[in-house]
PDB file of N, CA and C in Angstrom:
ATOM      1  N   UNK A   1     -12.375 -73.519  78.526  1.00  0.00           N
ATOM      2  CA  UNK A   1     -11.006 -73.221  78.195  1.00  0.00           C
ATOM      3  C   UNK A   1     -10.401 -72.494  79.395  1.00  0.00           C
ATOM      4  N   UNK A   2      -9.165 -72.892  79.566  1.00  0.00           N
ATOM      5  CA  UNK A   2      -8.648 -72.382  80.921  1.00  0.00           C
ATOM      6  C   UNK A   2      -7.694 -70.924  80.426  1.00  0.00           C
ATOM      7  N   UNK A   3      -7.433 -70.423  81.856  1.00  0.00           N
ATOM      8  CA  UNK A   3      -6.257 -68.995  81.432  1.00  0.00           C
ATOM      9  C   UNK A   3      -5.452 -69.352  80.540  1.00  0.00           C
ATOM     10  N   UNK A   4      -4.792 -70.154  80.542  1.00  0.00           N
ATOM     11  CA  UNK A   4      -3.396 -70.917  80.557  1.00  0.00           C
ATOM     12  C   UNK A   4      -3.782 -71.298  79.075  1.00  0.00           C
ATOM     13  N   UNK A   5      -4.486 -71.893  78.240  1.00  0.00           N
ATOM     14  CA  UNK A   5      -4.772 -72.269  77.101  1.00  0.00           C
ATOM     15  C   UNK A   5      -4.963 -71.148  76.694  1.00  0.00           C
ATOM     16  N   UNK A   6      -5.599 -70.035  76.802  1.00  0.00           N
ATOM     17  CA  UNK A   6      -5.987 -68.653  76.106  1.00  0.00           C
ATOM     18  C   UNK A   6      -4.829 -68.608  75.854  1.00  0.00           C
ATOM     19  N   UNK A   7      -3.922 -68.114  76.948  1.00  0.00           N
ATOM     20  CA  UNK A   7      -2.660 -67.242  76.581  1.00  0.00           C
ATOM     21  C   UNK A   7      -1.909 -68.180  75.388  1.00  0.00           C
ATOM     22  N   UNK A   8      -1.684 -69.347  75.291  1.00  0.00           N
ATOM     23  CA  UNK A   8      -0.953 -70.214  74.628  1.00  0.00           C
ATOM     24  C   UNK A   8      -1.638 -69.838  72.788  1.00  0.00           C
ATOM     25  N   UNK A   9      -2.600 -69.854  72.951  1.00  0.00           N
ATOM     26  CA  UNK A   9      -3.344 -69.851  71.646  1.00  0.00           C
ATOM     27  C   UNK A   9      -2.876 -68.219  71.061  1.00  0.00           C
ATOM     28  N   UNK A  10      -3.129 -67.045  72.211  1.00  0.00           N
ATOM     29  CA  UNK A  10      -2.977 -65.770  71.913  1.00  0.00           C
ATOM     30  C   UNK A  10      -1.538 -65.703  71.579  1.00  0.00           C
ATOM     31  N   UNK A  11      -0.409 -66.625  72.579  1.00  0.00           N
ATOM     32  CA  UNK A  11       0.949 -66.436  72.029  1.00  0.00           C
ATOM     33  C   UNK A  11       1.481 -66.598  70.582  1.00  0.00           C
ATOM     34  N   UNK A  12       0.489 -68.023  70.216  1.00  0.00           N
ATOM     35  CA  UNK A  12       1.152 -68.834  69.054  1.00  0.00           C
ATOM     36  C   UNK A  12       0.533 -67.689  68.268  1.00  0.00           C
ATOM     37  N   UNK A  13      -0.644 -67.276  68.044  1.00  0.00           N
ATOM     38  CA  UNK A  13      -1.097 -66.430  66.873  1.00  0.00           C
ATOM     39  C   UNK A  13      -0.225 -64.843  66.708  1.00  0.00           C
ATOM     40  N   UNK A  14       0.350 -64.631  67.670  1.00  0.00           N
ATOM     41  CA  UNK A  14       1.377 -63.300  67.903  1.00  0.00           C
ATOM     42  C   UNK A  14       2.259 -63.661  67.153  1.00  0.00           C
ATOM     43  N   UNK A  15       3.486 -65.068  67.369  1.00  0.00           N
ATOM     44  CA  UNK A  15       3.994 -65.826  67.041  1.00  0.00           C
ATOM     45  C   UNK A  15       4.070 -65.832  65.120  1.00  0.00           C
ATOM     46  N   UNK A  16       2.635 -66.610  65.202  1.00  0.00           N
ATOM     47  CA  UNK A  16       2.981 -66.415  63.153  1.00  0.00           C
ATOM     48  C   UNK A  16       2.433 -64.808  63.071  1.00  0.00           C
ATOM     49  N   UNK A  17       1.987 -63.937  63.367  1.00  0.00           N
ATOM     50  CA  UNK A  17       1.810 -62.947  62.846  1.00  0.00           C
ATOM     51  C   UNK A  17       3.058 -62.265  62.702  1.00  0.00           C
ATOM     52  N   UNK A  18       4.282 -62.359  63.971  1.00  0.00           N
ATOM     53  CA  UNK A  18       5.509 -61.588  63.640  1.00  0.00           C
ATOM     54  C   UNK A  18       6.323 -62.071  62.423  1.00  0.00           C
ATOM     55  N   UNK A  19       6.221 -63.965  62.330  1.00  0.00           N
ATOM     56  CA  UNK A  19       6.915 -64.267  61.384  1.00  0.00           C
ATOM     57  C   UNK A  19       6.639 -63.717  60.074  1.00  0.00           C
ATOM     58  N   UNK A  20       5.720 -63.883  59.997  1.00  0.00           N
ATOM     59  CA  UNK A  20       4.534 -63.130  58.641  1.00  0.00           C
ATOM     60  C   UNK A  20       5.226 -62.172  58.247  1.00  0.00           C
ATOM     61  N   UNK A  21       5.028 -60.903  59.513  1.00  0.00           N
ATOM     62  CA  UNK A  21       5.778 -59.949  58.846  1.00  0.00           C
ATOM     63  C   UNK A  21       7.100 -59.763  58.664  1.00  0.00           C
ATOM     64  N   UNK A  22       7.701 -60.358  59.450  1.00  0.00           N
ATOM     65  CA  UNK A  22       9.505 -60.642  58.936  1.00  0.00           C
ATOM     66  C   UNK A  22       9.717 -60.737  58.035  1.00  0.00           C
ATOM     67  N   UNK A  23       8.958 -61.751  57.556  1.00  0.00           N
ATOM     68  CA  UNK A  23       9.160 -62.029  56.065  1.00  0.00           C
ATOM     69  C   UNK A  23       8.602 -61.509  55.039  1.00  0.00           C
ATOM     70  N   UNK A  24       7.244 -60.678  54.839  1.00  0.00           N
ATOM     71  CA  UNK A  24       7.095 -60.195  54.155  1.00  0.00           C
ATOM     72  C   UNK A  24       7.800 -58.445  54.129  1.00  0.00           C
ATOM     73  N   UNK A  25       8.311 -58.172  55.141  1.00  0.00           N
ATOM     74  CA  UNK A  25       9.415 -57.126  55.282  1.00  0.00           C
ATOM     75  C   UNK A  25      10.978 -57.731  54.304  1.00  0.00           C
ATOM     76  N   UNK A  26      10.915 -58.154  54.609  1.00  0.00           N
ATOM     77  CA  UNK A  26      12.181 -58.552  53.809  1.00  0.00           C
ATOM     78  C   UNK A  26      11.922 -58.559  52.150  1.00  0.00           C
ATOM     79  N   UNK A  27      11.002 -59.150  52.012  1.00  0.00           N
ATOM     80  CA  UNK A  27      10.581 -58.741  50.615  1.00  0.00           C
ATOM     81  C   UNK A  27      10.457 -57.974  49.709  1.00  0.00           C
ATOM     82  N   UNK A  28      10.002 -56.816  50.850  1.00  0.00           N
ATOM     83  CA  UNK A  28      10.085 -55.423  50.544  1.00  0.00           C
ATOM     84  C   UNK A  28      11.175 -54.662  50.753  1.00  0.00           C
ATOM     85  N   UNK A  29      11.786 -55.245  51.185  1.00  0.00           N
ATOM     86  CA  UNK A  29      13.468 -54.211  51.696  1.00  0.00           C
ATOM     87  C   UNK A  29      13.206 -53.295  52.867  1.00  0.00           C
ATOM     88  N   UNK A  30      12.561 -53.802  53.679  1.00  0.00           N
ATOM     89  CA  UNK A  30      11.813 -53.144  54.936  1.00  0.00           C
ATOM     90  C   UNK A  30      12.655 -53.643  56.317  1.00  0.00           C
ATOM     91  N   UNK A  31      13.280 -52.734  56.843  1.00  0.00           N
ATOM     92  CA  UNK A  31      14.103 -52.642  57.955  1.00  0.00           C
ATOM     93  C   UNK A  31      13.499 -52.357  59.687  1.00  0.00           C
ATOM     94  N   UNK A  32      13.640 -52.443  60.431  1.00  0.00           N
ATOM     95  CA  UNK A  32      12.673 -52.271  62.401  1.00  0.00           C
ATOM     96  C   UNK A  32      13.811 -51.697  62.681  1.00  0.00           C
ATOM     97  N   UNK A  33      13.503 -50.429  63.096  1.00  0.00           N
ATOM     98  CA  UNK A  33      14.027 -49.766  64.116  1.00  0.00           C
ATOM     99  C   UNK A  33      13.718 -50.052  65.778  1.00  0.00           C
ATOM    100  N   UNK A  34      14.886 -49.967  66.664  1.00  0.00           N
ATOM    101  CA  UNK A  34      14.674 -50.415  68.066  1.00  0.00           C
ATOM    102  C   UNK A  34      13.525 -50.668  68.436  1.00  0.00           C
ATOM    103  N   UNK A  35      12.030 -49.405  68.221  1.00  0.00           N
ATOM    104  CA  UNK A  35      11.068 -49.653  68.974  1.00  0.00           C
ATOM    105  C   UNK A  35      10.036 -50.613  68.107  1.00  0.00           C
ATOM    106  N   UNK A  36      11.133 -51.134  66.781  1.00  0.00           N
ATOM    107  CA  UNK A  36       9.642 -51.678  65.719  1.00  0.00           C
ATOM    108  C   UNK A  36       8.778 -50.863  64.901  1.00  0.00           C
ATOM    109  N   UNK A  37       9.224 -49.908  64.545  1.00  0.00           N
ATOM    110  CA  UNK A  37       8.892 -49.233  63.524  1.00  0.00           C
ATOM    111  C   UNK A  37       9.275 -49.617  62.619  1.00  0.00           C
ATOM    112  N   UNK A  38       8.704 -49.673  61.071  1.00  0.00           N
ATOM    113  CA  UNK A  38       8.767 -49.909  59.607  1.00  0.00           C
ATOM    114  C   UNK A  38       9.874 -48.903  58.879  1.00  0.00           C
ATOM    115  N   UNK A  39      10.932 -48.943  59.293  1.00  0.00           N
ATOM    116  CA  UNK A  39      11.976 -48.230  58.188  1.00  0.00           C
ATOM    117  C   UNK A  39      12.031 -48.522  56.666  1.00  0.00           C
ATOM    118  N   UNK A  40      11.913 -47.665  55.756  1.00  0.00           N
ATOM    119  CA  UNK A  40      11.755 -48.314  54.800  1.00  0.00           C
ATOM    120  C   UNK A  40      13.481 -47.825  54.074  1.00  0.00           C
ATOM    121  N   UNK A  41      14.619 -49.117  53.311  1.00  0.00           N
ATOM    122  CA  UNK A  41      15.303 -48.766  52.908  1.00  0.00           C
ATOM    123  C   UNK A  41      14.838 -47.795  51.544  1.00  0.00           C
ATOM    124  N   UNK A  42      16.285 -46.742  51.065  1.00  0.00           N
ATOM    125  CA  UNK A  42      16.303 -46.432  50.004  1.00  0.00           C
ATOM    126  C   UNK A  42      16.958 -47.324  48.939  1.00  0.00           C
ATOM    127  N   UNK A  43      15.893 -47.133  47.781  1.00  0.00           N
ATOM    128  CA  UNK A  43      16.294 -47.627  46.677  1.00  0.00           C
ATOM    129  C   UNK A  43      17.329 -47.110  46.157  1.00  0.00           C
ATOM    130  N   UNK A  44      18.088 -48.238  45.415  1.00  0.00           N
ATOM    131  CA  UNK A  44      19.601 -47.580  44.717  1.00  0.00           C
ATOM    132  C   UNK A  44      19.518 -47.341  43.076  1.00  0.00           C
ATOM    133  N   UNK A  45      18.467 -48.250  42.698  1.00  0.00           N
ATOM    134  CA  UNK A  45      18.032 -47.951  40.814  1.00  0.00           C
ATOM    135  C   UNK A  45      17.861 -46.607  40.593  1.00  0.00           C
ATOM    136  N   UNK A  46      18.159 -46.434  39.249  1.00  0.00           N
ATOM    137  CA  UNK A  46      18.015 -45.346  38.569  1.00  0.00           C
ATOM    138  C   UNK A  46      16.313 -45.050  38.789  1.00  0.00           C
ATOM    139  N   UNK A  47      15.832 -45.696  38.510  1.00  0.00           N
ATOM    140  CA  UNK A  47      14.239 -45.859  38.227  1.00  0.00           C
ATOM    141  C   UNK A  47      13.592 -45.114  39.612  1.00  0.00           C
ATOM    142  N   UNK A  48      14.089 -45.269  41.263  1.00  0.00           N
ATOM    143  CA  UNK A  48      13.284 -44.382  41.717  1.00  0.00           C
ATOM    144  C   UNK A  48      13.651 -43.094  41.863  1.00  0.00           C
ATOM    145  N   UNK A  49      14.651 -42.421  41.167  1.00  0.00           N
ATOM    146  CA  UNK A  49      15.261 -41.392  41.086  1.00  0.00           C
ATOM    147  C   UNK A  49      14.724 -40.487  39.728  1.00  0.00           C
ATOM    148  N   UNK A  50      14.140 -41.259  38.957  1.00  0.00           N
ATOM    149  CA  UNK A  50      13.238 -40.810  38.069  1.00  0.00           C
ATOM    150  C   UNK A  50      12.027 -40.902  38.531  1.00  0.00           C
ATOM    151  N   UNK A  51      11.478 -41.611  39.068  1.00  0.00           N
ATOM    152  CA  UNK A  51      10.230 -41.455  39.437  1.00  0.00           C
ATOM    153  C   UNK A  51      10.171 -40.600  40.533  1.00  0.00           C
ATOM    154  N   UNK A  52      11.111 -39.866  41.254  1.00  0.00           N
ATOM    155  CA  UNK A  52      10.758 -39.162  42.167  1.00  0.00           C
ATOM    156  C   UNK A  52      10.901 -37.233  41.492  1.00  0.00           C
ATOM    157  N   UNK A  53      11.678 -37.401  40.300  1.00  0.00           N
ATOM    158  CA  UNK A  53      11.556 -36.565  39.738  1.00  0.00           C
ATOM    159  C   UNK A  53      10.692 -36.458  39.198  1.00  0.00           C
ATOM    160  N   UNK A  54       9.872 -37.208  38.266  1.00  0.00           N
ATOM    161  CA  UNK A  54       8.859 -37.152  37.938  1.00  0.00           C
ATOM    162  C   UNK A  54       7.352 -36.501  38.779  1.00  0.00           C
ATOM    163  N   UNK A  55       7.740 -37.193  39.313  1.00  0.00           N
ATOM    164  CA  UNK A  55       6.712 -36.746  40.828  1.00  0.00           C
ATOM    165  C   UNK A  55       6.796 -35.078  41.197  1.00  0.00           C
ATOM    166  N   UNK A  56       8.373 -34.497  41.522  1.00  0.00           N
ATOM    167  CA  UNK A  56       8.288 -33.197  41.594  1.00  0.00           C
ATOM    168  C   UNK A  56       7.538 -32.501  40.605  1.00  0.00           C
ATOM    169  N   UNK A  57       8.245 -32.402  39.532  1.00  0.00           N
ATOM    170  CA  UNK A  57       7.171 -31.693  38.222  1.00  0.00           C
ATOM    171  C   UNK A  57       6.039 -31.977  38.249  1.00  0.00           C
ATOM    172  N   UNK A  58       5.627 -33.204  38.387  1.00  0.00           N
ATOM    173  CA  UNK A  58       4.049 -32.933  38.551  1.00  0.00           C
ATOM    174  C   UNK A  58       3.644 -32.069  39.102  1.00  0.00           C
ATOM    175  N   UNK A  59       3.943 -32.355  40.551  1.00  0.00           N
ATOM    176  CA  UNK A  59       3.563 -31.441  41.862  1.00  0.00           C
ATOM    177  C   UNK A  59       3.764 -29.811  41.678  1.00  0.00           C
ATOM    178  N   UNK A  60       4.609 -29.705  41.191  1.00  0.00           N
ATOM    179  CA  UNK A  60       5.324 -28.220  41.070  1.00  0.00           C
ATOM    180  C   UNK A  60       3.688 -27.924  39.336  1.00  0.00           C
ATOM    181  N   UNK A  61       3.965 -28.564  38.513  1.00  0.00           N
ATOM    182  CA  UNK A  61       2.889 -27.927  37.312  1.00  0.00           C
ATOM    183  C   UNK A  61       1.425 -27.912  38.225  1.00  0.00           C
ATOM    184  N   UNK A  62       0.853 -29.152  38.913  1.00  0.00           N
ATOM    185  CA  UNK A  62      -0.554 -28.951  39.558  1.00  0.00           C
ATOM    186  C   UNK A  62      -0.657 -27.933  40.433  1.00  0.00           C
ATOM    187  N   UNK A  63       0.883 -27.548  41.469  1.00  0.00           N
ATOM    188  CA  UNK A  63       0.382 -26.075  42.360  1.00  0.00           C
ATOM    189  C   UNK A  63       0.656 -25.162  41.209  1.00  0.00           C
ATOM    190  N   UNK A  64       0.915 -24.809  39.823  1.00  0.00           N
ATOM    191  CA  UNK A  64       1.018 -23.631  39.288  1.00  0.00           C
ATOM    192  C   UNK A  64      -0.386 -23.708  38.632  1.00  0.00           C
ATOM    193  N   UNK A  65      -0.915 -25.049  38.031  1.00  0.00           N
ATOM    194  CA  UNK A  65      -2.630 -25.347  37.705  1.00  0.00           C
ATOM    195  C   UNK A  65      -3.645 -24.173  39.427  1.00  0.00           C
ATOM    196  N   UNK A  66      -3.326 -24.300  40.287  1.00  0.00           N
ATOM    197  CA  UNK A  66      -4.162 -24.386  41.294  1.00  0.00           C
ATOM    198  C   UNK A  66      -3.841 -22.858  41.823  1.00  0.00           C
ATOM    199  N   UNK A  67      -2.926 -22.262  41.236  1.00  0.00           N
ATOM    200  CA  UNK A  67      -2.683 -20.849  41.064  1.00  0.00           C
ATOM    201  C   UNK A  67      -3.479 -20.463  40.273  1.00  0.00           C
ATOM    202  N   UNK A  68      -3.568 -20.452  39.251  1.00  0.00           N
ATOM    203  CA  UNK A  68      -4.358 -19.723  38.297  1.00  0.00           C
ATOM    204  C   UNK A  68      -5.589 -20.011  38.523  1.00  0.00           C
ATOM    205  N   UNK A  69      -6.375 -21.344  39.110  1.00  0.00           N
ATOM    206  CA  UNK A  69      -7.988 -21.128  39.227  1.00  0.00           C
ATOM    207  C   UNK A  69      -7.884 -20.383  40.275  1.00  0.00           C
ATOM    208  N   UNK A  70      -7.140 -20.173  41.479  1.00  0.00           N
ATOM    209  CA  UNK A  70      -7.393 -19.244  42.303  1.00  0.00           C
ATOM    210  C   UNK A  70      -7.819 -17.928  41.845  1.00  0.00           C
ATOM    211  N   UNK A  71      -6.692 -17.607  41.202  1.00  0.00           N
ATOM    212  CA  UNK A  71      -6.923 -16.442  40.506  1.00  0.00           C
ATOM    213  C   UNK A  71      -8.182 -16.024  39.526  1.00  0.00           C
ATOM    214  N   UNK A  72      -8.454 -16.789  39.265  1.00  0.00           N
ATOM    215  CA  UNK A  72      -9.999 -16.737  38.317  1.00  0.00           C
ATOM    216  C   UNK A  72     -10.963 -16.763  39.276  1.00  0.00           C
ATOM    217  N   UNK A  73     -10.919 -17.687  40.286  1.00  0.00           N
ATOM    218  CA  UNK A  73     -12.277 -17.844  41.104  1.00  0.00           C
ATOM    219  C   UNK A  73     -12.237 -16.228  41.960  1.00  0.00           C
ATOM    220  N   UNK A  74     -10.874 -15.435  42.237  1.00  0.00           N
ATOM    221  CA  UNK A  74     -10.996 -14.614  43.130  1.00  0.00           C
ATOM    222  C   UNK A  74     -11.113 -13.547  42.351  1.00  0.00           C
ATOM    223  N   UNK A  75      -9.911 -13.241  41.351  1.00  0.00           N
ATOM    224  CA  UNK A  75     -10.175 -11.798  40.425  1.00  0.00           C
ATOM    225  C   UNK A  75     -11.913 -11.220  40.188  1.00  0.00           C
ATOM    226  N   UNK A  76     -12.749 -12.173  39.133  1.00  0.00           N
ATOM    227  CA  UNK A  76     -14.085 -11.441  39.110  1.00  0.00           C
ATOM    228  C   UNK A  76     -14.849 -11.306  39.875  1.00  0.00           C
ATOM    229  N   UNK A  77     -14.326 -11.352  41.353  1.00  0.00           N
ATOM    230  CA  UNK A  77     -15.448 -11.531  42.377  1.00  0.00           C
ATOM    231  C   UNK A  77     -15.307 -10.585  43.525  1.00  0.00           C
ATOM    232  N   UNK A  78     -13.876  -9.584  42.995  1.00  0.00           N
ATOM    233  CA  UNK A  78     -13.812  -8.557  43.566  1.00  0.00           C
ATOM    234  C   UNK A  78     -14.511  -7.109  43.209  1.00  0.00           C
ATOM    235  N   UNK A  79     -14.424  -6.557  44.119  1.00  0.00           N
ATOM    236  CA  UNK A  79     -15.138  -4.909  43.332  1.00  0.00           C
ATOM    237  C   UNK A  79     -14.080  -3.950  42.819  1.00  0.00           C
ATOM    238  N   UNK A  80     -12.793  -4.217  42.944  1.00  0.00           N
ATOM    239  CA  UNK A  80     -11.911  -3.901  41.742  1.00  0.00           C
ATOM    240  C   UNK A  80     -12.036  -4.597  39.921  1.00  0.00           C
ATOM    241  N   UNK A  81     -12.229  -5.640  40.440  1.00  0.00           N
ATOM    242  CA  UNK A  81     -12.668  -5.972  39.224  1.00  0.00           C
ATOM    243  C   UNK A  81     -14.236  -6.036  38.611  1.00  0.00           C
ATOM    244  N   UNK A  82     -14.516  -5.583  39.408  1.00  0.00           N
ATOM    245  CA  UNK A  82     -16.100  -5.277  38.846  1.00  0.00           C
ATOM    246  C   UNK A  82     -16.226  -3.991  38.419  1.00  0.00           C
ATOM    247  N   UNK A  83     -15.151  -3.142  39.115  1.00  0.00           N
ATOM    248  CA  UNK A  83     -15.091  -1.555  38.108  1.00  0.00           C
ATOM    249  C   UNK A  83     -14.486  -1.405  37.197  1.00  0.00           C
ATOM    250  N   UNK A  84     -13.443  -2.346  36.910  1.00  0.00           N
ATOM    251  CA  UNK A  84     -12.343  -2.403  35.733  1.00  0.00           C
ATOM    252  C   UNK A  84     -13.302  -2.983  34.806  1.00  0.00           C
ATOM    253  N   UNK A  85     -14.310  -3.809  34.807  1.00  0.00           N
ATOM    254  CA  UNK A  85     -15.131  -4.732  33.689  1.00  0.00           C
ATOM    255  C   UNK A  85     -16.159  -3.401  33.394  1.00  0.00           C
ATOM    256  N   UNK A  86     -16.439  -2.460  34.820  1.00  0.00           N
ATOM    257  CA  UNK A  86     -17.169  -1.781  34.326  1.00  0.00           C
ATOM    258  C   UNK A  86     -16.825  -0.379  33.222  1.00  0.00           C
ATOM    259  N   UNK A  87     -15.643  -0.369  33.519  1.00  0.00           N
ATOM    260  CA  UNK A  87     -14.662   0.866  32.759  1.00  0.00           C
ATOM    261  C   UNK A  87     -14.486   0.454  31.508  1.00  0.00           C
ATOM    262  N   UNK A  88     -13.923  -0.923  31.417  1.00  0.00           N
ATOM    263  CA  UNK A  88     -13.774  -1.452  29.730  1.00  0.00           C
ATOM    264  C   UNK A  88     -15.508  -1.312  29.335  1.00  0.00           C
ATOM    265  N   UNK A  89     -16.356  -1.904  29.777  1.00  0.00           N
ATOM    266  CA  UNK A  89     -17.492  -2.087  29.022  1.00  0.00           C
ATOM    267  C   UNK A  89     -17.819  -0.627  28.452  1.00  0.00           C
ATOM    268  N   UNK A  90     -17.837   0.492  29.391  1.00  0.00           N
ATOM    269  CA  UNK A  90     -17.689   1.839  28.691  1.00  0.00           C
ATOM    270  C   UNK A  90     -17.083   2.455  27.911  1.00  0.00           C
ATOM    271  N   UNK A  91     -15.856   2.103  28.049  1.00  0.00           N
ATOM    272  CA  UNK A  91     -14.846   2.466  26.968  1.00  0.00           C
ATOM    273  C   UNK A  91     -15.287   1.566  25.486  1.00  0.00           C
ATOM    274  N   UNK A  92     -15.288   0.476  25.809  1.00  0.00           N
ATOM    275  CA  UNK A  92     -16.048  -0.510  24.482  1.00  0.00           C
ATOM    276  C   UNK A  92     -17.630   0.358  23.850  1.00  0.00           C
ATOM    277  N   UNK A  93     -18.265   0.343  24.778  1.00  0.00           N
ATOM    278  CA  UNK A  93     -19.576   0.775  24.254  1.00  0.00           C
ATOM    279  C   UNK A  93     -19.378   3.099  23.312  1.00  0.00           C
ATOM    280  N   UNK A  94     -17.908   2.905  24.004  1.00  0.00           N
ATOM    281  CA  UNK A  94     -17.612   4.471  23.931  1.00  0.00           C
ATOM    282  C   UNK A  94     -17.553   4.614  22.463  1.00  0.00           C
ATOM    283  N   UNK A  95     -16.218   3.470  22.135  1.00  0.00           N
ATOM    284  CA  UNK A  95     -15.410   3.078  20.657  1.00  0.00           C
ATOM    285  C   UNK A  95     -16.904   2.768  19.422  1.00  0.00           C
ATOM    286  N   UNK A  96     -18.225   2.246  19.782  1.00  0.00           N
ATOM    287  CA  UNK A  96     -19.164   1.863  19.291  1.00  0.00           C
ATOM    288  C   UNK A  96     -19.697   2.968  18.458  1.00  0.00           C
ATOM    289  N   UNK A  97     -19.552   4.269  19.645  1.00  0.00           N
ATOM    290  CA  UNK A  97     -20.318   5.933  18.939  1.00  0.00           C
ATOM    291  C   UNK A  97     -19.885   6.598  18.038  1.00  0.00           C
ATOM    292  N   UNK A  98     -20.261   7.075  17.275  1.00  0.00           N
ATOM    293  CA  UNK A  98     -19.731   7.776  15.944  1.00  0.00           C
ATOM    294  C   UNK A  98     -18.971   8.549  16.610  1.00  0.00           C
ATOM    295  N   UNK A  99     -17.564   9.283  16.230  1.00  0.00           N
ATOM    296  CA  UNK A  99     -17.060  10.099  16.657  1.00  0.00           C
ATOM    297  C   UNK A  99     -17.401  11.662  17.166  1.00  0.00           C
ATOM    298  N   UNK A 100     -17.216  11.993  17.584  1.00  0.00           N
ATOM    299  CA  UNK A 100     -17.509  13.458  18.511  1.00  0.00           C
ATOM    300  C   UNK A 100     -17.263  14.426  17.349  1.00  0.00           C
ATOM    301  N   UNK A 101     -16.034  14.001  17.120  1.00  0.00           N
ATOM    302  CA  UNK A 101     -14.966  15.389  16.602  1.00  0.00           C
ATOM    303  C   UNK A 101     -16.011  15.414  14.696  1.00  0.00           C
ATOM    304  N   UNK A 102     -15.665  14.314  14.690  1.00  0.00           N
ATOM    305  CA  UNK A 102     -16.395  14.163  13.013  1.00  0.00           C
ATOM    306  C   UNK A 102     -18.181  14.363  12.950  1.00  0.00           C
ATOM    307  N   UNK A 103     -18.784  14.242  14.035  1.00  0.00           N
ATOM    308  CA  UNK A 103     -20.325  14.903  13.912  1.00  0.00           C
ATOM    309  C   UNK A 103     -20.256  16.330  13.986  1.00  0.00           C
ATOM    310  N   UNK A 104     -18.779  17.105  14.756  1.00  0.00           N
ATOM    311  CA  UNK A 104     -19.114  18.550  14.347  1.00  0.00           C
ATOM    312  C   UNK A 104     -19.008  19.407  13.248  1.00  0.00           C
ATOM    313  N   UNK A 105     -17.660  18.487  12.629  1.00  0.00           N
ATOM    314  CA  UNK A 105     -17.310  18.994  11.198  1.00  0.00           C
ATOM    315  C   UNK A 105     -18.746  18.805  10.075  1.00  0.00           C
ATOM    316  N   UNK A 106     -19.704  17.386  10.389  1.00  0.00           N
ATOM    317  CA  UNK A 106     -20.747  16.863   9.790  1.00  0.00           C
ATOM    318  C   UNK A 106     -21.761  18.349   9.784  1.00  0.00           C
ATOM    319  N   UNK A 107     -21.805  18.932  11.087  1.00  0.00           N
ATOM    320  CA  UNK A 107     -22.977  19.576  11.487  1.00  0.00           C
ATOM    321  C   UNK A 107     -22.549  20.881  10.522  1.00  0.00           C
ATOM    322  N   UNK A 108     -21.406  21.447  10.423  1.00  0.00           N
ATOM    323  CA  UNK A 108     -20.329  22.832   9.805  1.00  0.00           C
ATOM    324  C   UNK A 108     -20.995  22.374   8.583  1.00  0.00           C
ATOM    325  N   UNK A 109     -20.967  21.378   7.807  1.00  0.00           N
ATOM    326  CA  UNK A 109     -20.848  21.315   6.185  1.00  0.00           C
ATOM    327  C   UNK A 109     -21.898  21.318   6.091  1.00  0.00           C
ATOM    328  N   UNK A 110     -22.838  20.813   6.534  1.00  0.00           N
ATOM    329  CA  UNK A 110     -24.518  20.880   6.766  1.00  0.00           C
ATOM    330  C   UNK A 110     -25.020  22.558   6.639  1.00  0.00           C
ATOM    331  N   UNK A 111     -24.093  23.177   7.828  1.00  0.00           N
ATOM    332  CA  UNK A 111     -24.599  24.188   7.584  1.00  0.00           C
ATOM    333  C   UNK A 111     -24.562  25.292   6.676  1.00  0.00           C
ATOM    334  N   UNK A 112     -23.651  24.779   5.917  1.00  0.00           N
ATOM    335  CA  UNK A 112     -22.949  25.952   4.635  1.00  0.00           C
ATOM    336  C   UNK A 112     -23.784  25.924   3.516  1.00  0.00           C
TER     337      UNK A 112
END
């Protein structure tokens, strides 16, 4: 195969590949900017104007989802919160003990 046949074969296949995409750009509502870049038009339906809202709320509820495991994965793994768990558990185990004030009055009547 000579130079001259390569290039011819390499042209024609350049050839249907641009048509290709011409046309399947058009299909899509797909616009070339000067250097041949893929512009893509905007849609005018109602429908992607909902779906792009749609899309925000998602986005906006999954970063408020991805807040709160933060917050879980980081809160118990601090040593503020390992003294606060340790303060309630005392105070809990405190509420458990018979009262102070009422074992002395207990001990007074005992002794009479």
């Amino acid at each position: 195969m000579s130079f001259w046949t390569a290039a011819v074969i390499i042209f024609a296949i350049w050839g249907l590949v641009q048509i290709y995409t011409r046309r399947h750009d058009r299909e899509l509502g797909v616009t070339r900017d000067e250097d041949g870049n893929p512009v893509f038009a905007p849609r005018d339906d109602g429908q992607a104007a909902a779906a792009l809202e749609a899309s925000r709320r998602e986005i906006a509820e999954l970063a408020e989802r991805v807040k709160v495991l933060e917050r879980i994965a980081t809160d118990g793994n601090t040593s503020d919160a390992r003294e606060r768990a340790r303060i309630a558990a005392e105070i809990e185990a405190l509420r458990g003990l018979p009262n102070a004030h009422n074992s002395d009055e207990r001990q007074k009547e005992q002794s009479q």
